[in-house]
C-alpha atoms as a PDB file:
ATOM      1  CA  UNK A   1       0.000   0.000   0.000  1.00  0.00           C
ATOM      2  CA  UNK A   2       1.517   3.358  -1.152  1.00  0.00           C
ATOM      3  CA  UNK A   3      -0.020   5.689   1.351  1.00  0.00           C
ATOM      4  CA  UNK A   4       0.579   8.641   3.903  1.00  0.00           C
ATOM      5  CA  UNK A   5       1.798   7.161   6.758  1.00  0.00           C
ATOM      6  CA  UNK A   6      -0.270   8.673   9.546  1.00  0.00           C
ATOM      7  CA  UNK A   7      -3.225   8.071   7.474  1.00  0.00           C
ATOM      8  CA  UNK A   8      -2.648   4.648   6.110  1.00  0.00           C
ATOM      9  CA  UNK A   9      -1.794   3.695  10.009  1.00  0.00           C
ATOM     10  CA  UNK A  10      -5.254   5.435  10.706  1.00  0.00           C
ATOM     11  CA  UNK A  11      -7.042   3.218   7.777  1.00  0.00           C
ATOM     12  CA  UNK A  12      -5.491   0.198   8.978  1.00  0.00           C
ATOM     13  CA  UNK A  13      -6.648   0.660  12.741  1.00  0.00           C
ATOM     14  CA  UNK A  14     -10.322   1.561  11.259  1.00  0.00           C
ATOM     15  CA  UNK A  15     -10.477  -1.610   9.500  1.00  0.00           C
ATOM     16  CA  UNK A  16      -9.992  -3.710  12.625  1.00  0.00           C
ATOM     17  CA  UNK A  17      -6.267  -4.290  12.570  1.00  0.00           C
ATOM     18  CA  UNK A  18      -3.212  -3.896  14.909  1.00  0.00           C
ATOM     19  CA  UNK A  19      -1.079  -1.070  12.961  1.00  0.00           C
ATOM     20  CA  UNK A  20       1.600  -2.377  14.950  1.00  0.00           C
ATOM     21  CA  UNK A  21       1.820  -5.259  12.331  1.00  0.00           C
ATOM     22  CA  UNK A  22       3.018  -3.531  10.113  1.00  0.00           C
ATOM     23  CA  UNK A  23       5.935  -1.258   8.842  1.00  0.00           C
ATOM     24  CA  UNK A  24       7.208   1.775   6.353  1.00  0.00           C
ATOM     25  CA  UNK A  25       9.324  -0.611   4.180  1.00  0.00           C
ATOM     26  CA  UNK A  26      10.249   2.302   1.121  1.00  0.00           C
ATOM     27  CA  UNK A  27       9.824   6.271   2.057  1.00  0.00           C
ATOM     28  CA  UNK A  28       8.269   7.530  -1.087  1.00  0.00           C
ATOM     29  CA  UNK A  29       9.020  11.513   0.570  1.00  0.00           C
ATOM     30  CA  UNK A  30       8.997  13.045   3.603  1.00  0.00           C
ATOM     31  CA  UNK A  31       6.695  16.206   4.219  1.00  0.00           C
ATOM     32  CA  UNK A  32       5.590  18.172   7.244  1.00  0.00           C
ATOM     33  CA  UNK A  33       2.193  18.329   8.237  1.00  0.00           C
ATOM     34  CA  UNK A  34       0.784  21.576   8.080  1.00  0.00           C
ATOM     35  CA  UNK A  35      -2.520  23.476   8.123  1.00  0.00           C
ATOM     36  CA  UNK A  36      -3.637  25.660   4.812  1.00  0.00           C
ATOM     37  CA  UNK A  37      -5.633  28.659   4.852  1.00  0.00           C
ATOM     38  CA  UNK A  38      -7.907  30.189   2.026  1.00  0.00           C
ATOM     39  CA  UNK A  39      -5.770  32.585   0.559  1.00  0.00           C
ATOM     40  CA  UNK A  40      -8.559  35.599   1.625  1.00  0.00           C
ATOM     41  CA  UNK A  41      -8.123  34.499   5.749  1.00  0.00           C
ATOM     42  CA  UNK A  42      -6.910  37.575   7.379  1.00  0.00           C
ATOM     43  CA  UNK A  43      -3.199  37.529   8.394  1.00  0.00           C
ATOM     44  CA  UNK A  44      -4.427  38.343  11.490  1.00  0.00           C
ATOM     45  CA  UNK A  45      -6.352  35.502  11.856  1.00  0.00           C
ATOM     46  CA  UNK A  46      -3.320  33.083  10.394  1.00  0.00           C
ATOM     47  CA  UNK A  47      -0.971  34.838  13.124  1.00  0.00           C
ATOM     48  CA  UNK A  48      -3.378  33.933  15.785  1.00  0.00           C
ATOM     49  CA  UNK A  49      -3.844  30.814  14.910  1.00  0.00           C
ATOM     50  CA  UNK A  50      -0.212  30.112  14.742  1.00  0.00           C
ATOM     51  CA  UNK A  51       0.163  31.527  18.248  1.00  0.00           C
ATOM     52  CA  UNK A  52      -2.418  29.267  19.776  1.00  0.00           C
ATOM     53  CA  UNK A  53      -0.531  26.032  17.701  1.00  0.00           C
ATOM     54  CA  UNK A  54       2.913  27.550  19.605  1.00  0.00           C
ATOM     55  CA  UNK A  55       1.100  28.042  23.192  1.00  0.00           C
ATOM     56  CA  UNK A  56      -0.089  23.697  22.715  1.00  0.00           C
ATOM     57  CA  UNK A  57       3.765  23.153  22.265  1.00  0.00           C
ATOM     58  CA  UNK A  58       4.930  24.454  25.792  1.00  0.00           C
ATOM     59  CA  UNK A  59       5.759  22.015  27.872  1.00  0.00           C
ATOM     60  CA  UNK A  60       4.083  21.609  31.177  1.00  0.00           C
ATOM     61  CA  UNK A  61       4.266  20.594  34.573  1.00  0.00           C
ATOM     62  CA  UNK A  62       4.291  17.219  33.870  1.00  0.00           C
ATOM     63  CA  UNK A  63       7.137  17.403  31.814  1.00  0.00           C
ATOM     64  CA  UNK A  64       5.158  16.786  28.167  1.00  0.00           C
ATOM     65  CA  UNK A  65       3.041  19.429  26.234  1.00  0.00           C
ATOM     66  CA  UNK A  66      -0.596  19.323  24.747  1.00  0.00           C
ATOM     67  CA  UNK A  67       0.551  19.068  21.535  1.00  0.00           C
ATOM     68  CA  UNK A  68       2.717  16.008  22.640  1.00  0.00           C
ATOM     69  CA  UNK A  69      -0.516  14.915  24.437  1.00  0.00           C
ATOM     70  CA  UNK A  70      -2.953  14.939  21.565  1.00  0.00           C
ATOM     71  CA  UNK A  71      -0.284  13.155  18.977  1.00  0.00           C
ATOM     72  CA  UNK A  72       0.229  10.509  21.538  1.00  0.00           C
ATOM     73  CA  UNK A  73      -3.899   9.931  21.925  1.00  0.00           C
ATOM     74  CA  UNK A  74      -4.387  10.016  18.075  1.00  0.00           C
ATOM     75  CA  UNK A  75      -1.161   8.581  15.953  1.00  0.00           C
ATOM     76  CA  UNK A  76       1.098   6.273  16.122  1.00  0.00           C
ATOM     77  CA  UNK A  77       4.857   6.154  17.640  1.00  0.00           C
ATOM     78  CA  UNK A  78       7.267   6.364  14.584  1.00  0.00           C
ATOM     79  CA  UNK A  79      11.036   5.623  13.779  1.00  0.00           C
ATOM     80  CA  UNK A  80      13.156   8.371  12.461  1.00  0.00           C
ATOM     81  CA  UNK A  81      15.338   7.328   9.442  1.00  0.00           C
ATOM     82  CA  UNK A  82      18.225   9.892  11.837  1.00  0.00           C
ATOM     83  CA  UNK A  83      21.073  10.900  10.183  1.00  0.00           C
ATOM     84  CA  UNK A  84      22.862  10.948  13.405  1.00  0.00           C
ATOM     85  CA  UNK A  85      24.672   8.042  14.933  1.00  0.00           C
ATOM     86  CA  UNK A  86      25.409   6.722  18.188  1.00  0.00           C
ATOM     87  CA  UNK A  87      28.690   7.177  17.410  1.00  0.00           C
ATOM     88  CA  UNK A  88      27.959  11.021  17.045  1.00  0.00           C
ATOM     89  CA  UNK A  89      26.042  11.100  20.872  1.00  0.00           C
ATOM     90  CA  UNK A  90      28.391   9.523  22.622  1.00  0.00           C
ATOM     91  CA  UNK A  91      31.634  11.667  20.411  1.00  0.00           C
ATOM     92  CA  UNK A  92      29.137  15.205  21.545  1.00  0.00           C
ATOM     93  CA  UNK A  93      28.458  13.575  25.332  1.00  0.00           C
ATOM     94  CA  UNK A  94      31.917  12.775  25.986  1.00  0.00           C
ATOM     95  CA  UNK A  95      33.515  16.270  24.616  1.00  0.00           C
ATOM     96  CA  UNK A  96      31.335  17.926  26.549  1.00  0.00           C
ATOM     97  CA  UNK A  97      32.089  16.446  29.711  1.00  0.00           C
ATOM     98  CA  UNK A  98      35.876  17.356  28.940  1.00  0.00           C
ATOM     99  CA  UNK A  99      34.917  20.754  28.290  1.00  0.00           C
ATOM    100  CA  UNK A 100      32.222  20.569  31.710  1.00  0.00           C
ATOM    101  CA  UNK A 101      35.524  19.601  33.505  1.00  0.00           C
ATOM    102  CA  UNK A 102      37.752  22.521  32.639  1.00  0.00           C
ATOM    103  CA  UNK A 103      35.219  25.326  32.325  1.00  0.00           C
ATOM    104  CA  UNK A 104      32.015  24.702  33.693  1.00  0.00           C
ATOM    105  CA  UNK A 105      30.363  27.951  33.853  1.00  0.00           C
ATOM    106  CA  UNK A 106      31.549  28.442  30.624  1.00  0.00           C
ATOM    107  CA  UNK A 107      30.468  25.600  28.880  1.00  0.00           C
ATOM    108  CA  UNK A 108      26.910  25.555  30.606  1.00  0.00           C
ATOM    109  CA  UNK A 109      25.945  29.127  28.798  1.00  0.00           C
ATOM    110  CA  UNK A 110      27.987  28.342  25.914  1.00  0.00           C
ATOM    111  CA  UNK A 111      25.147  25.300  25.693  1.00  0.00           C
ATOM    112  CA  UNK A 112      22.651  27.919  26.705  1.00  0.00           C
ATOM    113  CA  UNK A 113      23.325  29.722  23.540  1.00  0.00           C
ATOM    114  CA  UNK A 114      23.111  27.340  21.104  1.00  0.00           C
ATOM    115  CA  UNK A 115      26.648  27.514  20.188  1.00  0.00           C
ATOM    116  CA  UNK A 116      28.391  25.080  17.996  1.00  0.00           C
ATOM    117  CA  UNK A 117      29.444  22.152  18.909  1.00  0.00           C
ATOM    118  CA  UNK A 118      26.982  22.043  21.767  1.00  0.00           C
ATOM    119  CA  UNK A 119      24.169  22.338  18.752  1.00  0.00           C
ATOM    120  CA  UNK A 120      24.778  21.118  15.881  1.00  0.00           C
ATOM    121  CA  UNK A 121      25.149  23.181  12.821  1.00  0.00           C
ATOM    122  CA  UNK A 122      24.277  20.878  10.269  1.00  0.00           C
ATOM    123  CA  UNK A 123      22.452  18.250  11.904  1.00  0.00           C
ATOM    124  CA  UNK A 124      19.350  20.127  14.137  1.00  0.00           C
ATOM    125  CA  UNK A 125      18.319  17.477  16.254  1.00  0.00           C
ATOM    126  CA  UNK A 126      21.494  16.605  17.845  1.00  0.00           C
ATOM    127  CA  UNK A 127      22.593  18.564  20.509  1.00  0.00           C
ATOM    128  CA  UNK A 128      23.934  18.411  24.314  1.00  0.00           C
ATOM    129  CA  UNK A 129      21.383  19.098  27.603  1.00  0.00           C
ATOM    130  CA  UNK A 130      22.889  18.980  31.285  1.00  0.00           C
ATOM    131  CA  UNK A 131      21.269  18.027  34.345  1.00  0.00           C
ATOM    132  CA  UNK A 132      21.990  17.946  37.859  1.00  0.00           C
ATOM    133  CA  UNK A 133      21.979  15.412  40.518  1.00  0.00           C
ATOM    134  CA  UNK A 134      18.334  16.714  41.582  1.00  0.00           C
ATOM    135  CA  UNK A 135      17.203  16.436  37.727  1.00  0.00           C
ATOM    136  CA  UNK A 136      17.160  19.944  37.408  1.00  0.00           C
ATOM    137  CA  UNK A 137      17.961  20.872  33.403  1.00  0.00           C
ATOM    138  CA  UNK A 138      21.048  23.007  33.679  1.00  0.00           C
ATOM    139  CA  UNK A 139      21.477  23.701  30.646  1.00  0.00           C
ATOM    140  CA  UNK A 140      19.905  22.706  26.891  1.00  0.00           C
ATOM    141  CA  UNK A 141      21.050  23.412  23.838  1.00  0.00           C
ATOM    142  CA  UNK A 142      17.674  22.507  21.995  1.00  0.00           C
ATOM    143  CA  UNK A 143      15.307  24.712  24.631  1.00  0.00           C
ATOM    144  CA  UNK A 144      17.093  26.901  26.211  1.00  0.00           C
ATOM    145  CA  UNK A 145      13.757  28.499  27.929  1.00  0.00           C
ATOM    146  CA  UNK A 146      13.610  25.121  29.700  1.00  0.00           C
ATOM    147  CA  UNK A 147      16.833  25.523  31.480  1.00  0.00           C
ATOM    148  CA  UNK A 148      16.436  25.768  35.251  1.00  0.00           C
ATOM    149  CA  UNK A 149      13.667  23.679  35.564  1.00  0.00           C
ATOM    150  CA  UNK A 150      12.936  20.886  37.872  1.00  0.00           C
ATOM    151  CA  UNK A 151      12.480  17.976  35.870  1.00  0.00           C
ATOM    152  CA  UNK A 152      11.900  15.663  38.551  1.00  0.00           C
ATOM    153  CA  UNK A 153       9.072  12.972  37.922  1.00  0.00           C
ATOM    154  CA  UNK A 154       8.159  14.734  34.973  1.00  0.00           C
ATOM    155  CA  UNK A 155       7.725  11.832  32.245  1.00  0.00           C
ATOM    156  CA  UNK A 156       7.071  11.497  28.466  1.00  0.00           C
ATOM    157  CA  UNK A 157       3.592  10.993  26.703  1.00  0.00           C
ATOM    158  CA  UNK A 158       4.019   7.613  27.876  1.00  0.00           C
ATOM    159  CA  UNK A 159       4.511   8.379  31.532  1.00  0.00           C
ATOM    160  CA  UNK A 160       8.075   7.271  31.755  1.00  0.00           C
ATOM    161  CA  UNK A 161      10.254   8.925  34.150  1.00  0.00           C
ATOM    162  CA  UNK A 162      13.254   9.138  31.694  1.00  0.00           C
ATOM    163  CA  UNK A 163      14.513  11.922  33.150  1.00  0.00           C
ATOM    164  CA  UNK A 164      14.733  10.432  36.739  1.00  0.00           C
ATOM    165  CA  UNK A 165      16.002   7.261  35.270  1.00  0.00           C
ATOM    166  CA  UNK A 166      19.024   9.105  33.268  1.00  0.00           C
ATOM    167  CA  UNK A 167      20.605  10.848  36.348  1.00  0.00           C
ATOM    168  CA  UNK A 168      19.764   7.519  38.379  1.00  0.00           C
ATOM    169  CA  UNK A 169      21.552   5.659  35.920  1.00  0.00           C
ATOM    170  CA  UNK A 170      24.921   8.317  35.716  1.00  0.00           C
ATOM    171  CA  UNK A 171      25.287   8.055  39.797  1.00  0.00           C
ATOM    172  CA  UNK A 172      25.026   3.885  39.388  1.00  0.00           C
ATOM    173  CA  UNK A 173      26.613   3.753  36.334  1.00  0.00           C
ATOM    174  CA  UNK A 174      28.085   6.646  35.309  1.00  0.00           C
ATOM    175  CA  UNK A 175      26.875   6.573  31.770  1.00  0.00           C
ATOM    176  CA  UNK A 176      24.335   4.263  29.423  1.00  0.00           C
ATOM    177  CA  UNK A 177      21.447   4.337  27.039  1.00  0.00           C
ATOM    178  CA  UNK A 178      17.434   5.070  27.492  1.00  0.00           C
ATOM    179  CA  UNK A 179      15.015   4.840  25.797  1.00  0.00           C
ATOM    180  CA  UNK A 180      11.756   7.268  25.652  1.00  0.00           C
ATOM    181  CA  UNK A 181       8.997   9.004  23.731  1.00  0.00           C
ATOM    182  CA  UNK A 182       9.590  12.610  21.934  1.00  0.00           C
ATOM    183  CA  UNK A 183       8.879  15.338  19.804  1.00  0.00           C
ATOM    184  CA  UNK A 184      11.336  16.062  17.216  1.00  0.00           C
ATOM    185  CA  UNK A 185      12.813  19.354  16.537  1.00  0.00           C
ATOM    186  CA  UNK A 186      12.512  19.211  12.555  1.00  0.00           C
ATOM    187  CA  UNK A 187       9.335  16.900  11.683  1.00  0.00           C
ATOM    188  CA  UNK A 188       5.836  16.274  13.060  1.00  0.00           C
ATOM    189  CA  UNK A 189       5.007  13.743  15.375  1.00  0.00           C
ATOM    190  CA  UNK A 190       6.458  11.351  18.096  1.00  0.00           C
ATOM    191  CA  UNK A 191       9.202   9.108  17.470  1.00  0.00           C
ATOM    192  CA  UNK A 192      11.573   6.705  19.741  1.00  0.00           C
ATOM    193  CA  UNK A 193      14.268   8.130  21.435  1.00  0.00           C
ATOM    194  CA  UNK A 194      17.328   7.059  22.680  1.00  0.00           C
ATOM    195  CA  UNK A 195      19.814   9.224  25.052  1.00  0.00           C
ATOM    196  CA  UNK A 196      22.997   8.811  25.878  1.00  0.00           C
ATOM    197  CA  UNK A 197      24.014   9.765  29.283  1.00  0.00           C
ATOM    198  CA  UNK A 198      27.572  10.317  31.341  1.00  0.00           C
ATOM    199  CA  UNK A 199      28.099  11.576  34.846  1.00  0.00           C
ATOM    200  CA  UNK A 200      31.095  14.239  35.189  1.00  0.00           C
ATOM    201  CA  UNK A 201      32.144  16.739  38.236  1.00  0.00           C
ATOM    202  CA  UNK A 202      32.730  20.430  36.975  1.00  0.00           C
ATOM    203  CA  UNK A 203      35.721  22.369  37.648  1.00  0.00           C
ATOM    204  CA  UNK A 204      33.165  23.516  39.991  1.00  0.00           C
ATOM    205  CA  UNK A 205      33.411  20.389  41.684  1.00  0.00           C
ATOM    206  CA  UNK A 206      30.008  19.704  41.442  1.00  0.00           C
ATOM    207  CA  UNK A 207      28.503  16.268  39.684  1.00  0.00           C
ATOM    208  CA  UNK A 208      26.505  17.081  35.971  1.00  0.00           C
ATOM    209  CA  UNK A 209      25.001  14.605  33.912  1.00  0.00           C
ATOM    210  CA  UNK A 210      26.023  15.824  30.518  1.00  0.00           C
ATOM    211  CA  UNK A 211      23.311  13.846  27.513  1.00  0.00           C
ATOM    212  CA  UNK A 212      22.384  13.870  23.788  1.00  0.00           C
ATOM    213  CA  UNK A 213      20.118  11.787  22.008  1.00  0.00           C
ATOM    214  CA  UNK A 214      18.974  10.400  18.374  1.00  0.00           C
ATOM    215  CA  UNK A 215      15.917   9.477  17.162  1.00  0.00           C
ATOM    216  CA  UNK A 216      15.060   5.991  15.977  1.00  0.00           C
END
């Protein structure tokens, strides 16, 4: 079946089957979803609109967003085809603890800003985020607004405490993989994520938990 993905998932479900039988075996092209307007809507209108779309997108409390929220109630979890590697977390995670160790203040609002190599320049959804021991975001690359935050028992859609379990797993382990729910930064929808995590002390001399992740 040549179809939209979302939709064909969505006809599949509707005709009484398990959509998780079945997979995207050949990516025809990839397109973000989007609404359309008559061309005689007042901008006005369109800009509010797009406001209200922005506002679902802020994450809450709980540590997910409406917009996350509705996608998870209505479509199905997908796999990214990432052009970004394991290799390429782990190569970002470890540099950054090296840098983390020498400079931390520095590093943490060169991360803050977005700067390269903490985000990036080429590929836009990989990029470094920093937590503390309490799971508070330090710092993040990706959404900067966000740094500061408690993140403590805030989950994804699915109501996994990633968060919790990354800085649990840096002060057993010191570093590892998990696995969780997420938006991505440059298409629509939710996808599988996996994070890679590594527990460092600051020239501070206090203990960060330096992560970056790729879809899957």
């Amino acid at each position: 079946m040549a179809y939209e993905e979302i939709g064909g998932m969505r006809l599949i479900e509707k005709a009484g089957y398990d959509s998780d039988n079945y997979e995207t075996v050949y990516v025809l092209g990839k397109y973000e979803l989007y609404y359309a307007f008559n061309k005689e809507t007042p901008d006005s209108l369109v800009r509010a609109f797009q406001a209200a779309l922005n506002d679902t997108k802020v994450v809450g409390g709980d540590g997910t967003s409406q917009y996350q929220r509705i996608l998870y109630n209505y479509l199905p979890i997908r796999h990214a085809e990432s052009n970004v590697s394991n290799e390429n977390v782990i190569e970002l995670v470890e540099m950054t603890a090296m840098d983390i160790a020498k400079d931390a203040g520095g590093t943490l609002d060169n991360i803050n800003a977005g700067d390269s190599p903490y985000k990036d320049e080429e590929k836009a959804d990989l990029y470094v985020f920093v937590y503390d021991t309490n799971v508070t975001l330090i710092a993040d690359a990706g959404s900067p607004y966000l740094a500061g935050q408690s993140m403590k028992g805030r989950g994804d859609v699915s109501g996994k405490m990633f968060r919790d379990e990354i800085v649990a797993g840096a002060l057993e382990k010191g570093s590892g993989f998990v696995d969780y729910i997420f938006t991505d930064l440059t298409m629509s929808g939710l996808y599988h994520k996996a994070t890679y995590y590594m527990l460092v002390v600051g020239s501070d001399g206090q203990e960060y938990v330096v992560c970056s992740g790729r879809y899957e």
